[in-house]
C-alpha atoms as a PDB file:
ATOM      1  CA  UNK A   1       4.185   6.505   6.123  1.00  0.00           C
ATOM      2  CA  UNK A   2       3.595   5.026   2.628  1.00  0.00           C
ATOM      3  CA  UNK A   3       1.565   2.104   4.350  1.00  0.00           C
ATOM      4  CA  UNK A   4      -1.129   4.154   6.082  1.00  0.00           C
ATOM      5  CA  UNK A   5      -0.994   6.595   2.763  1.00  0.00           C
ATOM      6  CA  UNK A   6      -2.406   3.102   0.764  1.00  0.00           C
ATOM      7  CA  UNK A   7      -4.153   2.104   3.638  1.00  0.00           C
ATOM      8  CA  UNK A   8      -6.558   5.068   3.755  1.00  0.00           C
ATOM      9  CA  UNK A   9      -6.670   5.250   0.020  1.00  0.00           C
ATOM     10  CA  UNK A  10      -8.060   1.507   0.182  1.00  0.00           C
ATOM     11  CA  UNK A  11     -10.577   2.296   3.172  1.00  0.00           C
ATOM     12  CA  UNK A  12     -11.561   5.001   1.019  1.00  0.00           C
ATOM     13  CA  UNK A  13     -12.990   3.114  -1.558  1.00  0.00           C
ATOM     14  CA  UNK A  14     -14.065   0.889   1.237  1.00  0.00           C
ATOM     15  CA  UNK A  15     -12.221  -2.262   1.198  1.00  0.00           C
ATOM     16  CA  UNK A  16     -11.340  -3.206   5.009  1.00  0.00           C
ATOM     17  CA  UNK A  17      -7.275  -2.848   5.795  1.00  0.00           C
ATOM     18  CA  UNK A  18      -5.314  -4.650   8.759  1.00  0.00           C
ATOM     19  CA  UNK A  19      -1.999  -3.319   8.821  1.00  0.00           C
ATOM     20  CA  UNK A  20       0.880  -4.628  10.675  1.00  0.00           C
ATOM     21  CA  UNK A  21       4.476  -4.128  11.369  1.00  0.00           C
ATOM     22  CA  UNK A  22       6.846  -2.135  13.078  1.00  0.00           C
ATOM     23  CA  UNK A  23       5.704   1.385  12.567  1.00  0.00           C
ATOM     24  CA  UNK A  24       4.126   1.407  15.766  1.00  0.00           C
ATOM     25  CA  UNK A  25       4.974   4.442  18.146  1.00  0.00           C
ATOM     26  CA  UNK A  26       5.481   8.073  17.525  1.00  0.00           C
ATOM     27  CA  UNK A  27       8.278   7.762  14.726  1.00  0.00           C
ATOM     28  CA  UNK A  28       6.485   5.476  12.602  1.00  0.00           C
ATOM     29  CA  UNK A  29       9.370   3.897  10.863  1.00  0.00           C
ATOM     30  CA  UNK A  30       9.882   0.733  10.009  1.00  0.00           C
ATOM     31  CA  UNK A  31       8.244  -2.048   7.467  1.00  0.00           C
ATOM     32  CA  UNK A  32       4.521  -2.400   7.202  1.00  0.00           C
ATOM     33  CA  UNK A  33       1.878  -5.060   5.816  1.00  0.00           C
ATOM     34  CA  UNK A  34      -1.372  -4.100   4.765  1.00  0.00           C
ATOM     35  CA  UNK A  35      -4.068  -7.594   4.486  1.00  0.00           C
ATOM     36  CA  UNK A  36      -7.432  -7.174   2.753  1.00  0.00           C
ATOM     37  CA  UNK A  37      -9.947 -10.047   2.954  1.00  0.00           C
ATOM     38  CA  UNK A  38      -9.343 -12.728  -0.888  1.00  0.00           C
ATOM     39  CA  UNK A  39     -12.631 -11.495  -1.505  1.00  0.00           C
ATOM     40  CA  UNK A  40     -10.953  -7.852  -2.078  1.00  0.00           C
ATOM     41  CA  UNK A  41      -8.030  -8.492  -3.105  1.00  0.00           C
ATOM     42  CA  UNK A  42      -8.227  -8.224  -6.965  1.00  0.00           C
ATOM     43  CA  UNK A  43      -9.927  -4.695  -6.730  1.00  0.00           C
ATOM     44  CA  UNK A  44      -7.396  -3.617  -4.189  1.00  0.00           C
ATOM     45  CA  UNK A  45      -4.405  -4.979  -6.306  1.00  0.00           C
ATOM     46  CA  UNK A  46      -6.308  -2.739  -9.397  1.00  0.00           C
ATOM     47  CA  UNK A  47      -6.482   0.342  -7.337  1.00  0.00           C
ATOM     48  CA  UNK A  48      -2.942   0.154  -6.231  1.00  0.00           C
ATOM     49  CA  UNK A  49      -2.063  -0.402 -10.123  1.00  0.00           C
ATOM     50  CA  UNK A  50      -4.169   2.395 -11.306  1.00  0.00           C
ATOM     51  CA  UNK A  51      -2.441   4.295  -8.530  1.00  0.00           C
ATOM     52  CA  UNK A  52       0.947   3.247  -9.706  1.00  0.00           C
ATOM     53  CA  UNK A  53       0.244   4.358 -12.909  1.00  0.00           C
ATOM     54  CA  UNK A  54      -0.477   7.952 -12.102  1.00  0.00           C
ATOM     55  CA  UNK A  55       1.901   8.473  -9.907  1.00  0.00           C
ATOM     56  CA  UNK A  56       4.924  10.391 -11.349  1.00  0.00           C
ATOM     57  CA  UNK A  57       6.971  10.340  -7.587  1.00  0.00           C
ATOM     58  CA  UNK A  58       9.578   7.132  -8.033  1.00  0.00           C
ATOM     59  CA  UNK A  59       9.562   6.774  -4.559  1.00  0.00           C
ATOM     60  CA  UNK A  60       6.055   6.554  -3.767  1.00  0.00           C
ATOM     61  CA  UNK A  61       5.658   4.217  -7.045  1.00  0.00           C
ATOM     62  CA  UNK A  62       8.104   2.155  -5.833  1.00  0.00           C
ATOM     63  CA  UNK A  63       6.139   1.893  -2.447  1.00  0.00           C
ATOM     64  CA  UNK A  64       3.236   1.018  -4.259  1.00  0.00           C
ATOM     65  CA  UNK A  65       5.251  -1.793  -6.274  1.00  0.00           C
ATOM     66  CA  UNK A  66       6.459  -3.194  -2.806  1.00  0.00           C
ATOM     67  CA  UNK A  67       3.120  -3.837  -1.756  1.00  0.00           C
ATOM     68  CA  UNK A  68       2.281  -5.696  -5.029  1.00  0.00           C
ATOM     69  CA  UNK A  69       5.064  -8.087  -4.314  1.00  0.00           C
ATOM     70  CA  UNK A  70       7.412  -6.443  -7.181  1.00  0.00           C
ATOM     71  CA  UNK A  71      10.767  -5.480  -6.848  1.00  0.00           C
ATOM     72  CA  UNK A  72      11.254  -1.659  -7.565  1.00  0.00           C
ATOM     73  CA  UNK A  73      13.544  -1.090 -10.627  1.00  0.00           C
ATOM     74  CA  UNK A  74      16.963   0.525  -9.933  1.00  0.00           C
END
């Protein structure tokens, strides 16, 4: 659910999101990818960052981290 949670937040502020992975269906479980176009990709990686930032839930920061390619602390 984390992936469509940072997908909408990106469409939001209106960068386009393809998301992918195995999530599909009515349990939604499973890895996901989110892609944004290069040309998006810096303010996208900034919003997730700022997100990170003011999020106080581990889990959903770690989420967040996974997406940036960073491996959540233990």
């Amino acid at each position: 659910m984390d992936g469509y949670i940072v997908k909408g937040r990106l469409e939001a502020e209106g960068i386009p999101v393809l998301l992918k992975g195995d999530a599909e269906g009515p349990y939604r479980m499973g890895p996901v990818h989110l892609y944004v176009a290069r040309a998006d990709e810096p303010r996208a990686r900034e919003l997730l960052d700022s997100v990170a930032v003011a999020d106080a839930d581990d889990d959903e920061t770690a989420a967040v981290d996974s997406l940036n390619g960073d491996q959540p602390a233990d």
